[in-house]
Protein backbone atom coordinates (compact mmCIF):
# COMPACT_ATOMS: atom_id res chain seq x y z
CA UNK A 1 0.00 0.00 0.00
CA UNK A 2 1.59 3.13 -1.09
CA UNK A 3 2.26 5.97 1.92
CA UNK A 4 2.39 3.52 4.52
CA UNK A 5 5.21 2.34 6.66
CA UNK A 6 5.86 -0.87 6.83
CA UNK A 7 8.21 -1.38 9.65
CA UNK A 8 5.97 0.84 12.11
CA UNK A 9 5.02 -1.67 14.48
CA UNK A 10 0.88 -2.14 14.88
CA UNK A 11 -0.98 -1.58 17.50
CA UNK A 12 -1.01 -5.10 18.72
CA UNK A 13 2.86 -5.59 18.85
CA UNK A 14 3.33 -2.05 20.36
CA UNK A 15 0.79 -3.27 23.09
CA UNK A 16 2.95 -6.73 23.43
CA UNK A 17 5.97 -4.28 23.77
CA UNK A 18 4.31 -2.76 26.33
CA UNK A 19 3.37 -5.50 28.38
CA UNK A 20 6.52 -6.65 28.35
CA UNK A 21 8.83 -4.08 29.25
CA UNK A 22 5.85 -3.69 32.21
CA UNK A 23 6.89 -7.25 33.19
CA UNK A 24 10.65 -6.46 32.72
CA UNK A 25 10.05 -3.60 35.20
CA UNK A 26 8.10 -5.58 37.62
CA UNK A 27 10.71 -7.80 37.43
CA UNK A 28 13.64 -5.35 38.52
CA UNK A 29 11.57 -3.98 41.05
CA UNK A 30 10.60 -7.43 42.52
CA UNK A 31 14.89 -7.82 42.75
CA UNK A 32 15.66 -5.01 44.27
CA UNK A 33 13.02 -5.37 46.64
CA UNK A 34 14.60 -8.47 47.33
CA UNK A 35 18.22 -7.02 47.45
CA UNK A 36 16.99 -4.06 49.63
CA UNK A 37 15.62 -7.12 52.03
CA UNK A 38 18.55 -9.02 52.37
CA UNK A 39 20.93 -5.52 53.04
CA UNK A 40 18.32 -4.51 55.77
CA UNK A 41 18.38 -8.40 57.34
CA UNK A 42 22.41 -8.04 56.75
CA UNK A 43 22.16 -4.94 58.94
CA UNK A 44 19.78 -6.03 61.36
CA UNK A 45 21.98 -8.63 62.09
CA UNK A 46 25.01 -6.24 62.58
CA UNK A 47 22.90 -3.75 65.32
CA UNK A 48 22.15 -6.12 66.90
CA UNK A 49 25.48 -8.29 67.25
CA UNK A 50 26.65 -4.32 68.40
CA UNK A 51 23.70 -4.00 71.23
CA UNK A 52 25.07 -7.15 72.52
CA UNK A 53 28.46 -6.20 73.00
CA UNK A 54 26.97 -3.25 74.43
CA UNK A 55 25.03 -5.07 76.65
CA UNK A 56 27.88 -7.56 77.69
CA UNK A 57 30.52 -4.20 78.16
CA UNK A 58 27.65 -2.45 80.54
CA UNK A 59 27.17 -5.63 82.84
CA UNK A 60 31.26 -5.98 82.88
CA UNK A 61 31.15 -2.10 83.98
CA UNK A 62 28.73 -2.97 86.41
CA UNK A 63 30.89 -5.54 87.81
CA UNK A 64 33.29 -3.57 87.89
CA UNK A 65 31.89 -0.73 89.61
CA UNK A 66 30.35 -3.02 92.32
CA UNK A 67 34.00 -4.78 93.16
CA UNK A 68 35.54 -1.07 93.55
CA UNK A 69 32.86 -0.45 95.80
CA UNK A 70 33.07 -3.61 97.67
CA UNK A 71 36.81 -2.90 98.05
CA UNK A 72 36.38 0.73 99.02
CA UNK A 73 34.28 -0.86 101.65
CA UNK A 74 36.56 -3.49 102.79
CA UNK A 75 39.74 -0.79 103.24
CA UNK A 76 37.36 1.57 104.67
CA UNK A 77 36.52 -0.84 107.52
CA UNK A 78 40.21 -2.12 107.89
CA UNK A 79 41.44 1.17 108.20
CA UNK A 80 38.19 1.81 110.68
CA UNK A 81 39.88 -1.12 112.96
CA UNK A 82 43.33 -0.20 112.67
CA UNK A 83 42.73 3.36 114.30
């Protein structure tokens, strides 16, 4: 047919086009979804491996406070006996 262009895709295989760079999106979304899951599980992981170690250096502090004071104590009353 004369004036029309015959590698112009139709309406049909624009529409198939469509479709499927709509799937090809979906797609890359679903993965980094799935990427942006695993680095928020990855980091999860890492606070709270850190709040432990913050947890395990308070109740060494705590320790440690508590056996100063229990020495303080113990010198105090020595000293208490000695004079």
């Amino acid at each position: 047919m004369a004036g029309t262009d015959d590698n112009k895709p139709n309406d049909s295989e624009s529409a198939a086009n469509d479709i499927e760079r709509n799937e090809q999106n979906e797609d890359n979304v679903r993965e980094e979804y799935i990427l942006l899951d695993t680095k928020l599980d990855e980091l999860n992981q890492a606070l709270d491996l850190l709040e432990q170690k913050n947890d395990d250096i308070h109740k060494r502090l705590t320790e440690l406070l508590q056996s100063n004071r229990d020495i303080r104590q113990q010198l105090r009353h020595e000293n208490a006996e000695i004079n």
